[in-house]
C-alpha atoms as a PDB file:
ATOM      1  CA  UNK A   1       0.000   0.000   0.000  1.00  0.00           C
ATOM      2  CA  UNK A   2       0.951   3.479  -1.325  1.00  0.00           C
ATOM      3  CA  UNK A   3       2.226   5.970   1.777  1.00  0.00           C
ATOM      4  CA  UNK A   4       0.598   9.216   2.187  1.00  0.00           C
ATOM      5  CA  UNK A   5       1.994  12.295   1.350  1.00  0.00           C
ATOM      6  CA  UNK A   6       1.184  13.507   5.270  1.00  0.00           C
ATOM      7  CA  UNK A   7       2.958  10.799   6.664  1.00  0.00           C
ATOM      8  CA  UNK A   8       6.309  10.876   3.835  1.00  0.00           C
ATOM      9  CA  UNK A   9       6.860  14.359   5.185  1.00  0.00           C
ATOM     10  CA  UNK A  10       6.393  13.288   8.921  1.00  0.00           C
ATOM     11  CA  UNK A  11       8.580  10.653   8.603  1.00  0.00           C
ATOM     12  CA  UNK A  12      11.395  12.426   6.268  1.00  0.00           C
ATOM     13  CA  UNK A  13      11.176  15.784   8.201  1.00  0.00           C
ATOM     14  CA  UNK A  14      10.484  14.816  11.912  1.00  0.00           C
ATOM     15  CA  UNK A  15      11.839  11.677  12.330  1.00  0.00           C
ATOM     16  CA  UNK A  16      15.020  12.250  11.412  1.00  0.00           C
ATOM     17  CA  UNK A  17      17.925  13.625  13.600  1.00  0.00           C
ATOM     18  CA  UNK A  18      18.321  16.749  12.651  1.00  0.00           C
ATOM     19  CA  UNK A  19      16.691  19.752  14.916  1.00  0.00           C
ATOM     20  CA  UNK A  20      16.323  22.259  12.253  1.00  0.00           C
ATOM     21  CA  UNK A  21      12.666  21.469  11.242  1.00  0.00           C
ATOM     22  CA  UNK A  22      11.674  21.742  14.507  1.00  0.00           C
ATOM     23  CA  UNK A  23      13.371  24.923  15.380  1.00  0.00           C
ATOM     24  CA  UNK A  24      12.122  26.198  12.232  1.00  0.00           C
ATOM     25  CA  UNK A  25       8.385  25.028  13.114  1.00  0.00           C
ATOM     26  CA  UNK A  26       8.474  26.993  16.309  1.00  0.00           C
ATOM     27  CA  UNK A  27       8.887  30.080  14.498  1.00  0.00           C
ATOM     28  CA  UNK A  28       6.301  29.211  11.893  1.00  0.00           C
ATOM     29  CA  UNK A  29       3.519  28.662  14.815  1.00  0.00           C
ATOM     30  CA  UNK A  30       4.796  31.698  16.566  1.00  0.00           C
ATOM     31  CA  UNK A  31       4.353  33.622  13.611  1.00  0.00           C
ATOM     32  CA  UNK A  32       0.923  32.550  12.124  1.00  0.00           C
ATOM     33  CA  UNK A  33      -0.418  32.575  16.131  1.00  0.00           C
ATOM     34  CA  UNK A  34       0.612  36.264  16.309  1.00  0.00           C
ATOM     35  CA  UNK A  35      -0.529  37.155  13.165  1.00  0.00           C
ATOM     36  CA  UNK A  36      -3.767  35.656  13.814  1.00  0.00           C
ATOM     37  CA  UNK A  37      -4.188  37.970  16.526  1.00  0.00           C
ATOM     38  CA  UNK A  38      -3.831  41.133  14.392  1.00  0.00           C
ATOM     39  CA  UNK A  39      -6.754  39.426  12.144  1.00  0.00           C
ATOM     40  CA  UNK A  40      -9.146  38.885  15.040  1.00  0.00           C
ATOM     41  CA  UNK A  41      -8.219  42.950  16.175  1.00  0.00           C
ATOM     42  CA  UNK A  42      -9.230  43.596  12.537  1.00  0.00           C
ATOM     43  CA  UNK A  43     -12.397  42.124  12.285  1.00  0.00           C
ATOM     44  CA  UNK A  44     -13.368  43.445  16.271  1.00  0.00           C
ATOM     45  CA  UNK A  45     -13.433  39.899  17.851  1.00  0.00           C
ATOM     46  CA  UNK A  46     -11.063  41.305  20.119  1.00  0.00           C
ATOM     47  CA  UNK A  47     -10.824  44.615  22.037  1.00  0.00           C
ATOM     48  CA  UNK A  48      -7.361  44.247  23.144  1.00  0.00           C
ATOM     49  CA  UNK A  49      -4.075  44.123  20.280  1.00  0.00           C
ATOM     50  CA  UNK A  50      -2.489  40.632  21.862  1.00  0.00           C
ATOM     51  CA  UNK A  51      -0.250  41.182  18.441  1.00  0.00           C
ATOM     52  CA  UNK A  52       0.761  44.319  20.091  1.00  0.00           C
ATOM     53  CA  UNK A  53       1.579  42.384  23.278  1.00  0.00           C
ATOM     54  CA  UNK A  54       3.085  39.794  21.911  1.00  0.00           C
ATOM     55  CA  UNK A  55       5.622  41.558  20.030  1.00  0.00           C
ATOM     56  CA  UNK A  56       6.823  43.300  23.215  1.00  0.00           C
ATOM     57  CA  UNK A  57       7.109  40.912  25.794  1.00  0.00           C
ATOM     58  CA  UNK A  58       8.545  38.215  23.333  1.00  0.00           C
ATOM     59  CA  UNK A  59      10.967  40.661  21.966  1.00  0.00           C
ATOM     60  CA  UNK A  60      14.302  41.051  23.787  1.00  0.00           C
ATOM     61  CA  UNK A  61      14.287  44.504  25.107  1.00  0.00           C
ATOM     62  CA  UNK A  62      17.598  46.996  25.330  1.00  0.00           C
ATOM     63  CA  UNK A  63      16.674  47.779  28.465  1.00  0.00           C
ATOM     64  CA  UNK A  64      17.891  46.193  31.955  1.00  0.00           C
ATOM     65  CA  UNK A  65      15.037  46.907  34.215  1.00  0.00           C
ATOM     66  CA  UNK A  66      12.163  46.510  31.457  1.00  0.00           C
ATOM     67  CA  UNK A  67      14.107  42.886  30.977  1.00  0.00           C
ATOM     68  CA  UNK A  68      14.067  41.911  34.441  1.00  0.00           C
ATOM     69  CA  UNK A  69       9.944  42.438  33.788  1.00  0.00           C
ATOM     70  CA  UNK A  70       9.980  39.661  31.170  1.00  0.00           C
ATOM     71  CA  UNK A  71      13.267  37.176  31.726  1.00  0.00           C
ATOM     72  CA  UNK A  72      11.639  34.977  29.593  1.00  0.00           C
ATOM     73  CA  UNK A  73      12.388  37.155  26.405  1.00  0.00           C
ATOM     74  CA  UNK A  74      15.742  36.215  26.550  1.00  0.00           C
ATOM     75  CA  UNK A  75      14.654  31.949  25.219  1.00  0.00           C
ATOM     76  CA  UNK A  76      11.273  33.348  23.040  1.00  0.00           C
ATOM     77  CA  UNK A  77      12.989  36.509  21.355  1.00  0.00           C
ATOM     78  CA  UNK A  78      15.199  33.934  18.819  1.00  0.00           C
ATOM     79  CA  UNK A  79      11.599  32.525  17.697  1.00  0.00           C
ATOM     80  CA  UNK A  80       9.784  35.552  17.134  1.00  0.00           C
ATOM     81  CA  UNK A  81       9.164  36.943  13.859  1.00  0.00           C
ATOM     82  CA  UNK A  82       6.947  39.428  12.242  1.00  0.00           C
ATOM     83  CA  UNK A  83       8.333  39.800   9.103  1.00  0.00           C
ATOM     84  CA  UNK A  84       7.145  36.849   6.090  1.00  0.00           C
ATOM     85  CA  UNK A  85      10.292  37.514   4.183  1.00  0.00           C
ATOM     86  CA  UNK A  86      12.730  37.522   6.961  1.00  0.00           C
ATOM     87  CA  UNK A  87      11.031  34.778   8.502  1.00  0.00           C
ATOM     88  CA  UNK A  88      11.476  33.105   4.875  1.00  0.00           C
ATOM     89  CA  UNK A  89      15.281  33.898   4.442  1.00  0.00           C
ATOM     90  CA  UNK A  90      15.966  33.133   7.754  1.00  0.00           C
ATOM     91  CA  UNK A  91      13.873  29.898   7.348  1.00  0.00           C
ATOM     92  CA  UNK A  92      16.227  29.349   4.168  1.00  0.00           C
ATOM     93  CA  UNK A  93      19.441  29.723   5.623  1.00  0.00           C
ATOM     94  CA  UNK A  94      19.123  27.670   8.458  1.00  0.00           C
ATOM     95  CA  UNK A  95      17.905  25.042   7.063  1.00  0.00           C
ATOM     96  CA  UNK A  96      20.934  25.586   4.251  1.00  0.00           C
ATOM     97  CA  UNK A  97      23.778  26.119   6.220  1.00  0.00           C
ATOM     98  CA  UNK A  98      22.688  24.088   9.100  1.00  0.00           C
ATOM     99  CA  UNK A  99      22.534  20.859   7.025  1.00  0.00           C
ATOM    100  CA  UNK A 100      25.995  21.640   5.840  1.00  0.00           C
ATOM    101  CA  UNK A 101      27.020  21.772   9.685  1.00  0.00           C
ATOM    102  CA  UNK A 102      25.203  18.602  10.209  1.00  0.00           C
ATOM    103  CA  UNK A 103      26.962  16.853   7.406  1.00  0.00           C
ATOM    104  CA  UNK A 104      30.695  17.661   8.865  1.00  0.00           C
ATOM    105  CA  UNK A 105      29.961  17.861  13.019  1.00  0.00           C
ATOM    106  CA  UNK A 106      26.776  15.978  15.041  1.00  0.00           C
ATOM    107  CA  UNK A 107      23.424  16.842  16.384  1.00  0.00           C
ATOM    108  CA  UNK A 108      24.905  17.514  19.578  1.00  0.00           C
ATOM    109  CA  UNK A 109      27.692  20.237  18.742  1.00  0.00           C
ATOM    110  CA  UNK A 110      24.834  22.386  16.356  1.00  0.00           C
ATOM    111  CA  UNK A 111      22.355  22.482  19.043  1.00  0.00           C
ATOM    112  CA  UNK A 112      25.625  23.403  21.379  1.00  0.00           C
ATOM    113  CA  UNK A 113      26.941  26.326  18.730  1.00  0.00           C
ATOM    114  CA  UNK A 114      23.305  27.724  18.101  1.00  0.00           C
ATOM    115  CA  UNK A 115      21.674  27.888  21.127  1.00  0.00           C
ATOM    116  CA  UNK A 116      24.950  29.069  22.959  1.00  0.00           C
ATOM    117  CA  UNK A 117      24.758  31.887  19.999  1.00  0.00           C
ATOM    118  CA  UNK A 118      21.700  33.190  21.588  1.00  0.00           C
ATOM    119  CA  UNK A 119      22.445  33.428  24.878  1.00  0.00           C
ATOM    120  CA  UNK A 120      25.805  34.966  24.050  1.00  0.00           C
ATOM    121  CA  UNK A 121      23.992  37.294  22.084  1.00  0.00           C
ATOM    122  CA  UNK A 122      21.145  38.351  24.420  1.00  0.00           C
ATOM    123  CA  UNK A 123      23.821  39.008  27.011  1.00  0.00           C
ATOM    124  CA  UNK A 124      26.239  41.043  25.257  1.00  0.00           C
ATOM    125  CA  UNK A 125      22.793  42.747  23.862  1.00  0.00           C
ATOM    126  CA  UNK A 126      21.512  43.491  27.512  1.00  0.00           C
ATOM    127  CA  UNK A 127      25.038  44.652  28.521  1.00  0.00           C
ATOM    128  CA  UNK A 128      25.237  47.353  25.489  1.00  0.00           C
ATOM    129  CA  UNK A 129      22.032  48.876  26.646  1.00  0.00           C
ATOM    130  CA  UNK A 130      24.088  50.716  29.428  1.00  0.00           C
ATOM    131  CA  UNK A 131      25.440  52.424  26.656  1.00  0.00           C
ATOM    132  CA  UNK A 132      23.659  55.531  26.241  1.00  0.00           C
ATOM    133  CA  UNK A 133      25.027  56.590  22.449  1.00  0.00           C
ATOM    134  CA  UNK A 134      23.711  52.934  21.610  1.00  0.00           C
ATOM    135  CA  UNK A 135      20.374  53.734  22.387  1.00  0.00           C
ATOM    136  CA  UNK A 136      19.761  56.123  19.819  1.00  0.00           C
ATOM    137  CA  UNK A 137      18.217  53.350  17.441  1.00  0.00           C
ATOM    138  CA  UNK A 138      15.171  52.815  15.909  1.00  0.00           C
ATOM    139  CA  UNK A 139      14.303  49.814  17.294  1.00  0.00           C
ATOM    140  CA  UNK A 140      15.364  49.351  21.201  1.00  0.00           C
ATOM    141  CA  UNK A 141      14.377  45.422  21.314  1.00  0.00           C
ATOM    142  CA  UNK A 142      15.497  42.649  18.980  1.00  0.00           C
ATOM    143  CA  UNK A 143      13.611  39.393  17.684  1.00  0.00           C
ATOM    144  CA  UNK A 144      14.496  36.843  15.089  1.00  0.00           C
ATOM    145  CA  UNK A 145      17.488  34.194  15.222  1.00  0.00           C
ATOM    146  CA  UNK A 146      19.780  36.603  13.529  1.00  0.00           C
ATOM    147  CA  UNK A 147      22.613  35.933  16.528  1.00  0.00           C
ATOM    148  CA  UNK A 148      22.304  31.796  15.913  1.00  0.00           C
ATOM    149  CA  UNK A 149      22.515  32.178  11.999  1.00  0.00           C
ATOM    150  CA  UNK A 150      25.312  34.165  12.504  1.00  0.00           C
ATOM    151  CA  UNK A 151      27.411  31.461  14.373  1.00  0.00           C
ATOM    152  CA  UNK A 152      25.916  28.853  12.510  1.00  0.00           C
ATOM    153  CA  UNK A 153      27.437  30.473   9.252  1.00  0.00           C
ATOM    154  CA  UNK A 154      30.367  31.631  10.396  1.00  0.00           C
ATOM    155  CA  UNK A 155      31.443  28.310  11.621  1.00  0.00           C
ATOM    156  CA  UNK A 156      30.399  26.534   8.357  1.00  0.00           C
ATOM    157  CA  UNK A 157      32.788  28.770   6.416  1.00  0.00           C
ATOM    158  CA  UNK A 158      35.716  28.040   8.698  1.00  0.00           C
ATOM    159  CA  UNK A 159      34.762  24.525   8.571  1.00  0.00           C
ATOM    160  CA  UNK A 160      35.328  24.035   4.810  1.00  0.00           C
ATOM    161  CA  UNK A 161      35.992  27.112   3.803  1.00  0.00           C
ATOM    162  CA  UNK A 162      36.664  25.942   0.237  1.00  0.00           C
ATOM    163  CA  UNK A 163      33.560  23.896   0.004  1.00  0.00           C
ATOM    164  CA  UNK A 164      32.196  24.969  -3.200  1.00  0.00           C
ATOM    165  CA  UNK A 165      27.994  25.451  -4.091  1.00  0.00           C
ATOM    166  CA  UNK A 166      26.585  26.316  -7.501  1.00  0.00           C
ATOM    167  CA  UNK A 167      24.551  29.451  -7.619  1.00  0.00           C
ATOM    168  CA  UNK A 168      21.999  30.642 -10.177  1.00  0.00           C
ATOM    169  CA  UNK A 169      23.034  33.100 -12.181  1.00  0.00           C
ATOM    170  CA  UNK A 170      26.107  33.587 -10.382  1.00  0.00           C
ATOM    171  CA  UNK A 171      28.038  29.704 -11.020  1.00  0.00           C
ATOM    172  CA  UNK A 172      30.110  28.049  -8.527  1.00  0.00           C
ATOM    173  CA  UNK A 173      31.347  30.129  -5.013  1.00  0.00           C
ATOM    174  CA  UNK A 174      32.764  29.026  -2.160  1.00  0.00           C
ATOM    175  CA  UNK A 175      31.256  29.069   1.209  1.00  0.00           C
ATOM    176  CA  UNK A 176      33.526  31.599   2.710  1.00  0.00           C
ATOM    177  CA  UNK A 177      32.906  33.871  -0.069  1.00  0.00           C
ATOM    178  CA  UNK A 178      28.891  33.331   0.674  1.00  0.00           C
ATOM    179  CA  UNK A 179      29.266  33.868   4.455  1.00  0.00           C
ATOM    180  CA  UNK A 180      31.372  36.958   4.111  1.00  0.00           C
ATOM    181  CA  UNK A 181      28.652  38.418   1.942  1.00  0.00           C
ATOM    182  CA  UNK A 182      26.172  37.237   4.318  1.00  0.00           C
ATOM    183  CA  UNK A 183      27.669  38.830   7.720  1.00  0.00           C
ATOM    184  CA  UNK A 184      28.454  42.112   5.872  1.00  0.00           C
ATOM    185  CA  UNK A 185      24.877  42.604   4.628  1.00  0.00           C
ATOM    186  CA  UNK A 186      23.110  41.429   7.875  1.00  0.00           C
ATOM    187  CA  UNK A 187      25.708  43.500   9.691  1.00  0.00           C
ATOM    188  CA  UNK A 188      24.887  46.730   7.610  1.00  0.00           C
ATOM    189  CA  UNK A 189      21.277  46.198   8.119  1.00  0.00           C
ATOM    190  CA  UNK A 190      20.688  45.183  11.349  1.00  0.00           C
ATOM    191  CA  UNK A 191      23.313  47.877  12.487  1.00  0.00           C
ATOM    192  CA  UNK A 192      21.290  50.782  10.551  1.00  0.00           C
ATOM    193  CA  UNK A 193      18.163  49.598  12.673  1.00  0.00           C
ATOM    194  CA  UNK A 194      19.378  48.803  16.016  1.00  0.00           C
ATOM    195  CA  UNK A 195      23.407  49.613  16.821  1.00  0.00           C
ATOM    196  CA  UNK A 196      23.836  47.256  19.894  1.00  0.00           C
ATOM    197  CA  UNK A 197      21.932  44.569  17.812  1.00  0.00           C
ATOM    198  CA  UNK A 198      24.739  45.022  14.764  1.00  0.00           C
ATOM    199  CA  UNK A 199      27.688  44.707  17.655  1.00  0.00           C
ATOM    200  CA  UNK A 200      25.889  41.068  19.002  1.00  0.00           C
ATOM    201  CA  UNK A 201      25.686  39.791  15.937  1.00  0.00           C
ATOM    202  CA  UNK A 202      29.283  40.131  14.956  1.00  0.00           C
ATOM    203  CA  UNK A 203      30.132  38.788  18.347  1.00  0.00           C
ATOM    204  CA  UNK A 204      28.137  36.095  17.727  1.00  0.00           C
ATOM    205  CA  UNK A 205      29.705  35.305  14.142  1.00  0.00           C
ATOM    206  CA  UNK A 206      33.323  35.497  16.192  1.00  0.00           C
ATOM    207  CA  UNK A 207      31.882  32.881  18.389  1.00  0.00           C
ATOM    208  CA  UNK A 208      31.145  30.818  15.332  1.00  0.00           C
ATOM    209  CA  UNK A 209      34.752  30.761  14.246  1.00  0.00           C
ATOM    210  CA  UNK A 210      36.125  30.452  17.647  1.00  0.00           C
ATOM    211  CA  UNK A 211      34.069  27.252  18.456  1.00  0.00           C
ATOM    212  CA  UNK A 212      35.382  25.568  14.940  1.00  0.00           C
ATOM    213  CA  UNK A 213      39.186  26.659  15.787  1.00  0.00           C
ATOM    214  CA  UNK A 214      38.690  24.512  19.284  1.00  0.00           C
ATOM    215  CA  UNK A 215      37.939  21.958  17.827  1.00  0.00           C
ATOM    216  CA  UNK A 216      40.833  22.401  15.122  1.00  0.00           C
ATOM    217  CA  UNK A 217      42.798  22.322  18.539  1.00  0.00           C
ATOM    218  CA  UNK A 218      40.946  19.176  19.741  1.00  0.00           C
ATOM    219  CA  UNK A 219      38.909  20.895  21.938  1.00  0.00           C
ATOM    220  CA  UNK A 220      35.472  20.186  21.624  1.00  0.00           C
ATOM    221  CA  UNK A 221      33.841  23.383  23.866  1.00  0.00           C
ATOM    222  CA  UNK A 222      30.266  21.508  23.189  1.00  0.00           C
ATOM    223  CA  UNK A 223      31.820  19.034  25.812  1.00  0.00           C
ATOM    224  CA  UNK A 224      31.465  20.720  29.210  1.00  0.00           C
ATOM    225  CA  UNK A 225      34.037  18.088  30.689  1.00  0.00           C
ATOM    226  CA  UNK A 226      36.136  17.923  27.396  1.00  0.00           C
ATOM    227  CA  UNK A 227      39.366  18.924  29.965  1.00  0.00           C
ATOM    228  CA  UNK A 228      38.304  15.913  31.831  1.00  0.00           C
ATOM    229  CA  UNK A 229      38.239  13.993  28.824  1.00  0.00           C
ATOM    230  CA  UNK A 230      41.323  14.569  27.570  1.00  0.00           C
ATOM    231  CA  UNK A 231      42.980  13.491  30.765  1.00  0.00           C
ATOM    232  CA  UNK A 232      41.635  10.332  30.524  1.00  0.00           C
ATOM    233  CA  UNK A 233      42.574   9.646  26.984  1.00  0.00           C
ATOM    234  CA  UNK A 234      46.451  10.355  28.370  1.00  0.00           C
ATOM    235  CA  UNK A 235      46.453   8.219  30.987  1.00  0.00           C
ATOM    236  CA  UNK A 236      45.379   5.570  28.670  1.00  0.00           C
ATOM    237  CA  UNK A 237      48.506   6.185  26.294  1.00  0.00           C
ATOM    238  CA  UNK A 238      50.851   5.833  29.319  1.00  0.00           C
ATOM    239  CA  UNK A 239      49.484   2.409  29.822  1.00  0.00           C
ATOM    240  CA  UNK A 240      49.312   1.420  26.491  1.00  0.00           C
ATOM    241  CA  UNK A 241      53.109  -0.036  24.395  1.00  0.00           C
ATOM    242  CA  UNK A 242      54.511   1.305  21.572  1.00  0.00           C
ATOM    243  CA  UNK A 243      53.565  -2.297  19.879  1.00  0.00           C
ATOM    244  CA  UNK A 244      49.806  -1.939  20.483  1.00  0.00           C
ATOM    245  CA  UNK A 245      49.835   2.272  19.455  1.00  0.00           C
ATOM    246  CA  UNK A 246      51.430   1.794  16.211  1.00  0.00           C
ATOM    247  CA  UNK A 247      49.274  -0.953  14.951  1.00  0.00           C
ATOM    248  CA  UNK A 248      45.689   0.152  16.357  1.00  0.00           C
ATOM    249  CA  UNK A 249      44.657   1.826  13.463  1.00  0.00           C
ATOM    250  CA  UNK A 250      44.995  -1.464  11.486  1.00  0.00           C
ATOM    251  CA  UNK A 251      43.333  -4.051  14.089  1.00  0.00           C
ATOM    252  CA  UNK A 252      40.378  -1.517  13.957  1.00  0.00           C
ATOM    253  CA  UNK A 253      36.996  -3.180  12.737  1.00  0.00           C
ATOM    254  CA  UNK A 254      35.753  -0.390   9.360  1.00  0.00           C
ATOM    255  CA  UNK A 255      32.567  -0.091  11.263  1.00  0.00           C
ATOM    256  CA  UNK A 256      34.093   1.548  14.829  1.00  0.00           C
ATOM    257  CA  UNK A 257      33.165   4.716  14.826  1.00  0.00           C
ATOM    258  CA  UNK A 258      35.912   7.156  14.472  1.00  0.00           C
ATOM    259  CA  UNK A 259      38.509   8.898  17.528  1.00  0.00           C
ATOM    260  CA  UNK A 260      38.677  12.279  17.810  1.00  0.00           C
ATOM    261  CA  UNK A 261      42.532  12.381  16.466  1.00  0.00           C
ATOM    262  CA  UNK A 262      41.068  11.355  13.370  1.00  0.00           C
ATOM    263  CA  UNK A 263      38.430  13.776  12.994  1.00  0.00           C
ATOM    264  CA  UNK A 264      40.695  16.779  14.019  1.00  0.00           C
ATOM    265  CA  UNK A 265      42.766  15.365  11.101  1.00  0.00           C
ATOM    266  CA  UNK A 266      40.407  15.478   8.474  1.00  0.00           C
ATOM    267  CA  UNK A 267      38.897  19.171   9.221  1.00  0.00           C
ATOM    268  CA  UNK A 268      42.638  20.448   9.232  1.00  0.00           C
ATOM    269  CA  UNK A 269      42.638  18.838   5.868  1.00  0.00           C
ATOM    270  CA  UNK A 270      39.501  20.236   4.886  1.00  0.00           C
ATOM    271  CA  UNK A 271      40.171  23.952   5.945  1.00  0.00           C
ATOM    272  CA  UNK A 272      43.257  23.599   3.419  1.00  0.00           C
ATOM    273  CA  UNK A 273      41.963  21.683   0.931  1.00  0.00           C
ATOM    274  CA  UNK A 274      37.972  21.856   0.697  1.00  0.00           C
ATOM    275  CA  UNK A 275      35.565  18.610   1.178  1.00  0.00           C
ATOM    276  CA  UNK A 276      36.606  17.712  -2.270  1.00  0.00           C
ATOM    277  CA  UNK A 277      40.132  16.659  -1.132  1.00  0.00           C
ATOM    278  CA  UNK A 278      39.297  14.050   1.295  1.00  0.00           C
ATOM    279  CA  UNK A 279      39.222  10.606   0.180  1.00  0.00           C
ATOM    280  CA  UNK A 280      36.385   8.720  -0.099  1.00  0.00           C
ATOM    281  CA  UNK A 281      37.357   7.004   3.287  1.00  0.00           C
ATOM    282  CA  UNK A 282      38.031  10.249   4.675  1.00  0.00           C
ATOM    283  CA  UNK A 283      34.486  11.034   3.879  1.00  0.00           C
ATOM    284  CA  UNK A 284      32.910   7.914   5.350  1.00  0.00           C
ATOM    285  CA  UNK A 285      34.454   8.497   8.729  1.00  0.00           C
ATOM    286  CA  UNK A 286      33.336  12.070   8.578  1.00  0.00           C
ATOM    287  CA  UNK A 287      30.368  11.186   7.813  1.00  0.00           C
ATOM    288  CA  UNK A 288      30.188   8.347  10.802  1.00  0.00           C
ATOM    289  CA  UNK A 289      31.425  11.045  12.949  1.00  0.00           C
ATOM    290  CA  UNK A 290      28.223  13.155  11.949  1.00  0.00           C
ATOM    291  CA  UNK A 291      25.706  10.218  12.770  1.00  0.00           C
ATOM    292  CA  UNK A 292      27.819   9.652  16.056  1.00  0.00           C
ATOM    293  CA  UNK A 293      24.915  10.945  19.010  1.00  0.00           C
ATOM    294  CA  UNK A 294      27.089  10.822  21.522  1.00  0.00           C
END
């Protein structure tokens, strides 16, 4: 018997690992639910704008004290959008460069990089309102994931910065080439609407870069005990003879999932080289790596 359509899309968008579509269904609901309030204000079925209200206390504000009167702006203001085209881009990208992300790192280290983006974000946001010059914007709250997609790109293009994607109209440009583009225009525009916003999300970017370079390092920062891991691993080399080191890598079974040595190795050859330089091995323990829960 034939599958429906309804249930091919549950099981090929929800089911799978990846928490994009359901970070970028929140925003949808959020979105048509505060739009339909606007409608039932139109048509007099309510007195009171709860579009209005909705926009304000879900919407981070610049403002300490008027924060400390809605705390909870600073986990509903990356979700809120009242734009259709910026929800669309945004929408767009994510789901764009997040897939990239997922098909290089795991589940674990994206939800690590983006929600860590926002927090970072809302923080340095909160602590720029002190700054009187910076409060001569036109808007003095901020909504939308702009800080997340900003680390999320920004990490993809020092992950494989040569990683190449065909355009229309405009042929074949590398992913650094597409996030510079990206953080320049987003920084021009959100600056020209709200200055403390512009700063945060260049931060934010920074943070992007700074988490990939860790690992690069071997440092895995979405690891909260990664110092404690690393011990470990040593003592375990101590222990271990030369005999046993030398030849692990060829007593290894194809389907063990990879170390992190041999990841760190392969994204040092990728930020030289591009994807396209790995080997087709290379690729099937990066992709492992990427299936890898942990």
């Amino acid at each position: 018997m034939k599958e429906s359509v309804l249930k091919t899309f549950w099981r090929d968008t929800y089911q799978s690992k990846s928490p994009i579509p359901f970070i970028i269904s929140v925003q949808v609901i959020i979105f048509v639910l505060i739009h339909l309030f606007d409608l039932l204000k139109e048509v007099n079925v309510l007195e009171v704008s709860l579009y209005d209200y909705a926009a304000d206390y879900l919407s981070l504000p610049l403002s300490f004290s008027q924060f400390l009167t809605q705390p909870w702006s600073i986990i509903t203001y990356p979700f809120l959008y009242t734009g259709l085209f910026q929800l669309l881009f945004d929408c767009l990208w994510l789901y764009w460069m997040g897939n990239i992300f997922l098909n290089f790192l795991n589940r674990r280290q994206f939800l690590f990089l983006y929600f860590s983006a926002i927090f970072l974000g809302a923080c340095l946001y909160l602590s720029l309102g002190f700054i009187p010059i910076l409060q001569n914007s036109v808007q003095l709250s901020f909504h939308t994931s702009t800080f997340a997609l900003g680390a999320v790109v920004a990490s993809v293009a020092t992950l494989a910065p040569r990683y190449e994607v065909r355009l229309l109209l405009l042929g074949t440009v590398s992913l650094k080439t597409i996030a510079l583009i990206y953080i320049c225009i987003e920084l021009i525009f959100t600056g020209l609407m709200n200055k403390a916003g512009g700063i945060s999300f260049l931060a934010t970017a920074c943070w992007g870069i700074l988490f990939i370079r860790s690992l690069h390092r071997g440092k895995d920062l979405s690891l909260l005990k990664w110092k404690k891991t690393i011990k470990k691993s040593k003592m375990k080399v101590v222990h271990q003879s030369k005999t046993a080191s030398t030849n692990y890598s060829s007593y290894r079974h194809a389907s063990d999932l990879p170390n992190q040595a041999e990841i760190d190795e392969i994204l040092d050859k990728i930020s030289v080289g591009g994807y396209e330089s790995l080997t087709s091995r290379e690729k099937e323990v990066l992709f492992k790596a990427s299936k890898d829960d942990k």
